[in-house]
N, C-alpha and C. Protein backbone atom coordinates (compact mmCIF):
# COMPACT_ATOMS: atom_id res chain seq x y z
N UNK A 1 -23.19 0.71 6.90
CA UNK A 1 -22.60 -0.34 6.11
C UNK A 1 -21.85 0.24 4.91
N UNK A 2 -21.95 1.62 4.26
CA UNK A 2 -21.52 2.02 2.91
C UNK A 2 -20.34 2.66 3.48
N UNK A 3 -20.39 3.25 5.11
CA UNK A 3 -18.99 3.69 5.41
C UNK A 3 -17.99 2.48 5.42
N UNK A 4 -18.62 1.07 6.06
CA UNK A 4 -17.43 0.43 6.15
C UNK A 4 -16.42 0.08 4.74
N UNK A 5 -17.96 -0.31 3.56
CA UNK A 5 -17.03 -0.24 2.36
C UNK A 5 -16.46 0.76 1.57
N UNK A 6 -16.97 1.79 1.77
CA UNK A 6 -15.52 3.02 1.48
C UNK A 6 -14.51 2.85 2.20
N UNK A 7 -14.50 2.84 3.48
CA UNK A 7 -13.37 2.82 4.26
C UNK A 7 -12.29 1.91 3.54
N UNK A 8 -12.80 0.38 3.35
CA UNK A 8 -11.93 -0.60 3.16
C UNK A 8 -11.81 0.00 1.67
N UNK A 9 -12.51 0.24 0.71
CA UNK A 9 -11.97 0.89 -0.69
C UNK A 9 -10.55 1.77 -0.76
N UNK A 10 -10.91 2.45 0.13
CA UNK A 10 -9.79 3.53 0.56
C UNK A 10 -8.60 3.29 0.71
N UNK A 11 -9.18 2.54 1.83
CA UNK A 11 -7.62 1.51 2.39
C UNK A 11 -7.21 0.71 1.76
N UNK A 12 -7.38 -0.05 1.16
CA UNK A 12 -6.71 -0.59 0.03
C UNK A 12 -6.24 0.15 -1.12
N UNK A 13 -7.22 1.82 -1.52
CA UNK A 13 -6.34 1.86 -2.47
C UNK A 13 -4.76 3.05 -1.94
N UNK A 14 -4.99 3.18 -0.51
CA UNK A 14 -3.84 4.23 0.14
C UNK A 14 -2.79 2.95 -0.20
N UNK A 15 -3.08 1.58 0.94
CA UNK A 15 -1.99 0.68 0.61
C UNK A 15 -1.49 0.11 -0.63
N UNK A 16 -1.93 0.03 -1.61
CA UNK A 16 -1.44 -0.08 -2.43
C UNK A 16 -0.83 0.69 -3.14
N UNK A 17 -1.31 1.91 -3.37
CA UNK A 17 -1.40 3.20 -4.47
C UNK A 17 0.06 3.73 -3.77
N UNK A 18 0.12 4.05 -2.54
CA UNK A 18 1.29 4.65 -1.92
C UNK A 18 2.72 4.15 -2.57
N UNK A 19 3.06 2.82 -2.15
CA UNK A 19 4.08 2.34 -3.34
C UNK A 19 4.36 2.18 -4.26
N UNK A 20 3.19 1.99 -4.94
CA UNK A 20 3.35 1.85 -6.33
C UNK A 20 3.66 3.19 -6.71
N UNK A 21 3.42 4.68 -6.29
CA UNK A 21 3.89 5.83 -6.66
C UNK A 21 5.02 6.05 -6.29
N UNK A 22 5.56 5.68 -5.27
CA UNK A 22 7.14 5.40 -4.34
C UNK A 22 7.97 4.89 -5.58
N UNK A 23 7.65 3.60 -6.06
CA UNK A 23 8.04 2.33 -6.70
C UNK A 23 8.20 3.13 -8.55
N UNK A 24 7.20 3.87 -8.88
CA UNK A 24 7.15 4.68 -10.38
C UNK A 24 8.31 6.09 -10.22
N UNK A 25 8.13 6.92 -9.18
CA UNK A 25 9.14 7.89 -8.93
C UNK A 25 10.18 7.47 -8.85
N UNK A 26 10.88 6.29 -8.25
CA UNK A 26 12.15 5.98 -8.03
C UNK A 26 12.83 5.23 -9.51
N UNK A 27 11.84 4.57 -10.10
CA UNK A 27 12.15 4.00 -11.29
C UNK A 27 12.24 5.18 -12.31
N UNK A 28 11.32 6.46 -12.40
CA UNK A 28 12.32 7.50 -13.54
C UNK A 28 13.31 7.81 -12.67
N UNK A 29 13.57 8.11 -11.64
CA UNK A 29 15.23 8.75 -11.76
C UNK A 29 15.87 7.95 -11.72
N UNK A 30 15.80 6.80 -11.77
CA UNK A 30 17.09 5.79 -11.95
C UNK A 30 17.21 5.40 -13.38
N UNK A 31 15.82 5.75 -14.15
CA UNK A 31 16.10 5.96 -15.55
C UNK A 31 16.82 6.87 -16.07
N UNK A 32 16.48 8.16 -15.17
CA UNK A 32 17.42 8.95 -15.95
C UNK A 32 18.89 9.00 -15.80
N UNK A 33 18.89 8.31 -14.38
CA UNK A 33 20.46 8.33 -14.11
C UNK A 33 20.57 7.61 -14.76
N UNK A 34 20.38 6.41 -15.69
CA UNK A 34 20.85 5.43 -15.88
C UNK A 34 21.02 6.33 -17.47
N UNK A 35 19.97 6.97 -18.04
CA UNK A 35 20.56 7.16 -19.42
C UNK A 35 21.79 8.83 -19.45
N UNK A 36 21.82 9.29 -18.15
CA UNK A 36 22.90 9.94 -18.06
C UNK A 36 23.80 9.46 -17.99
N UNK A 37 23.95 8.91 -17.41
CA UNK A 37 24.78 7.62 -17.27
C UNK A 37 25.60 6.67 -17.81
N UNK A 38 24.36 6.33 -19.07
CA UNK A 38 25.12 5.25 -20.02
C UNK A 38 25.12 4.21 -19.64
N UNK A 39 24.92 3.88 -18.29
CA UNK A 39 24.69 2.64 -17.68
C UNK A 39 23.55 1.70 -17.65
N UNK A 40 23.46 0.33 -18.36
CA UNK A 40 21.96 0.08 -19.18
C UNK A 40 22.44 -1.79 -18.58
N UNK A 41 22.39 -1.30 -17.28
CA UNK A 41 22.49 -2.93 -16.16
C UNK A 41 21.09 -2.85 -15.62
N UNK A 42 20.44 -3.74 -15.86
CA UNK A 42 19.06 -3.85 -15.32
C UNK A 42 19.00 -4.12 -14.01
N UNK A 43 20.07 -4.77 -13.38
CA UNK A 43 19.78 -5.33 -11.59
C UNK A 43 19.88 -4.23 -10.96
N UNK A 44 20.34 -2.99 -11.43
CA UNK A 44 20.35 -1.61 -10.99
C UNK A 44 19.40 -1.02 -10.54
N UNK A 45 17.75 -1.36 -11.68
CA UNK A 45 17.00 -0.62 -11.13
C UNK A 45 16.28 -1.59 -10.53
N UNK A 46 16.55 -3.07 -10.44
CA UNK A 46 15.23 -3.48 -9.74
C UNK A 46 15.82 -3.81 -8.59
N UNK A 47 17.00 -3.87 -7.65
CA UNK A 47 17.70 -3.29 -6.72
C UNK A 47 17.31 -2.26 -6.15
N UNK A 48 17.48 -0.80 -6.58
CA UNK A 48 16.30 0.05 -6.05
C UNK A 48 15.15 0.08 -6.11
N UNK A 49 13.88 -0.61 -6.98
CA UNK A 49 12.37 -0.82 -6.67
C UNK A 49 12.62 -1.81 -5.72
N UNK A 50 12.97 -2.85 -5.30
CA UNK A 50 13.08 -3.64 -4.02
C UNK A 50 13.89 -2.65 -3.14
N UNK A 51 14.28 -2.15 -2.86
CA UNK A 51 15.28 -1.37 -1.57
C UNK A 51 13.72 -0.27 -1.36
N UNK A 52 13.07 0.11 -2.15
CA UNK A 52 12.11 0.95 -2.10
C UNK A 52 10.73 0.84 -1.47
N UNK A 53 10.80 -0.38 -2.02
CA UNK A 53 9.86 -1.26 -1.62
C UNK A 53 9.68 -1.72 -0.32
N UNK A 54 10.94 -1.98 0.22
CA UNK A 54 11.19 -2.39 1.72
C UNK A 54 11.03 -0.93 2.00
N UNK A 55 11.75 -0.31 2.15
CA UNK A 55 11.44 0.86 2.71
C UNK A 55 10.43 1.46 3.23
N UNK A 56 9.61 1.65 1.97
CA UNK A 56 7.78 1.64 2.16
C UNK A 56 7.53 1.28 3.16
N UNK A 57 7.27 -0.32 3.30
CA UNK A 57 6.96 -1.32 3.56
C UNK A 57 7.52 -1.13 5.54
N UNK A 58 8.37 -0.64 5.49
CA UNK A 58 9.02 -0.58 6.89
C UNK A 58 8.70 0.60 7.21
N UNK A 59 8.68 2.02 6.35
CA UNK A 59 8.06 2.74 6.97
C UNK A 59 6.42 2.96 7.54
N UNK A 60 5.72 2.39 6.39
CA UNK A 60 4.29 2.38 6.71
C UNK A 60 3.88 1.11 6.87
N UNK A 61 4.31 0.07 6.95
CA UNK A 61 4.00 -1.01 7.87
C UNK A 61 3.08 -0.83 8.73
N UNK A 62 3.33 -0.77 10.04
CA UNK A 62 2.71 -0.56 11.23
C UNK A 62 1.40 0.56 10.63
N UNK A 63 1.50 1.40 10.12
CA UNK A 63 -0.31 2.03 9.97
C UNK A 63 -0.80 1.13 9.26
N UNK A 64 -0.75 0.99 8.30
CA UNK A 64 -1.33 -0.46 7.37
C UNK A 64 -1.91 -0.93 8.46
N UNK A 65 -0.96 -2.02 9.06
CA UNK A 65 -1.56 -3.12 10.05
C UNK A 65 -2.36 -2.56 10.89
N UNK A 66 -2.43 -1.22 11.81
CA UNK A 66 -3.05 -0.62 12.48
C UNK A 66 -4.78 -0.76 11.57
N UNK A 67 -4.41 0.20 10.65
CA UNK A 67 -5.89 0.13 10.25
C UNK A 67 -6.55 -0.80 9.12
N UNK A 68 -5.96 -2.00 9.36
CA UNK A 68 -6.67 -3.04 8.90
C UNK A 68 -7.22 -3.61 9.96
N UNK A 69 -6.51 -4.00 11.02
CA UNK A 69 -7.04 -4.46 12.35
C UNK A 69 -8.54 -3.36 12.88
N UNK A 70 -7.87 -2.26 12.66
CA UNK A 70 -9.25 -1.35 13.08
C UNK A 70 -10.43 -1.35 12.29
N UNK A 71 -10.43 -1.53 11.18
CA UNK A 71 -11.21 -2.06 9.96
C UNK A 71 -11.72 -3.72 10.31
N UNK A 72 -11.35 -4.32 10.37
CA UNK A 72 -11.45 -5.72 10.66
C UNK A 72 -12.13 -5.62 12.17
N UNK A 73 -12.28 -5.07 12.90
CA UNK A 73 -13.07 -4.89 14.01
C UNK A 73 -13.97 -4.17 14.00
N UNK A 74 -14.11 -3.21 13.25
CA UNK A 74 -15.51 -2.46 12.74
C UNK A 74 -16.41 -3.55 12.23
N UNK A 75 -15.64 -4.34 10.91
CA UNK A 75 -16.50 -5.62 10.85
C UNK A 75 -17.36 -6.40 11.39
N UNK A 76 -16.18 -6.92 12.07
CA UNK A 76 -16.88 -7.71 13.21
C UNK A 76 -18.47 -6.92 13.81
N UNK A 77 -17.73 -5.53 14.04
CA UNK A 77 -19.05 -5.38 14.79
C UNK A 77 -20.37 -5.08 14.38
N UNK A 78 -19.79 -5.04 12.23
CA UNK A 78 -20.96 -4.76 11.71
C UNK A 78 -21.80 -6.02 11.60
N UNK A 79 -20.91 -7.02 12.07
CA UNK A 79 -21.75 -8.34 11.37
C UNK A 79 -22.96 -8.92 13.01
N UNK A 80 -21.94 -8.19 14.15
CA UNK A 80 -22.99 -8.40 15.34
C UNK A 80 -24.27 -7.57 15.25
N UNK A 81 -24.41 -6.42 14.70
CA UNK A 81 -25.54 -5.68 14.47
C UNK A 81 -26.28 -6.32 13.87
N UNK A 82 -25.74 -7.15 12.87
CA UNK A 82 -26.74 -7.62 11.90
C UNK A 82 -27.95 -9.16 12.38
N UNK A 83 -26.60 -9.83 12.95
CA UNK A 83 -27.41 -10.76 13.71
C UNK A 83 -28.10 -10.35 15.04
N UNK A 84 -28.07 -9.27 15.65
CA UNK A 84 -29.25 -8.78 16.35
C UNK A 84 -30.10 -8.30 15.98
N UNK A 85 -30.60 -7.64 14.75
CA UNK A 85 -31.14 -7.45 13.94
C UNK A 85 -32.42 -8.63 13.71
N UNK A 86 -32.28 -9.89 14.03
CA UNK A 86 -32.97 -10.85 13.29
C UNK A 86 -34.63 -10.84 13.82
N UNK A 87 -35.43 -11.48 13.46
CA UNK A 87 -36.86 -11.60 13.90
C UNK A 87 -37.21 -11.60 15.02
């Protein structure tokens, strides 16, 4: 039972944590381009955190979903153990 909730700890913090570091890296260099730049248009950078974002999102999509489903079926089968388990 303590593997399944690490597992899901994990996994949530890979899925999340992954972009949001994607999403922080792409936002300094577009800072810096932007103050090399001189260019101080805001739809600039949140144009690239959304283009980034999809990206992510399209590249690691499919594992995500993979191992949530695989996670979500471990479940399941932890919760059948349990009700066999009974008196």
């Amino acid at each position: 039972m303590q593997s399944l909730i690490l597992d899901s700890v994990i996994l949530v913090t890979l899925a999340a944590g992954i972009p949001m570091v994607g999403i922080a890296f792409t936002s300094g260099v577009v800072a810096l381009l932007q103050a090399v730049t001189q260019i101080q248009e805001q739809s600039v950078s949140h144009l690239v955190k959304v283009l980034t974002l999809l990206t992510l999102a399209l590249v690691g999509g499919d594992w995500v979903g993979n191992e949530v489903a695989a996670l979500f079926e471990r479940s399941l089968r932890a919760i059948e153990m349990i009700g066999r388990r009974g008196p």
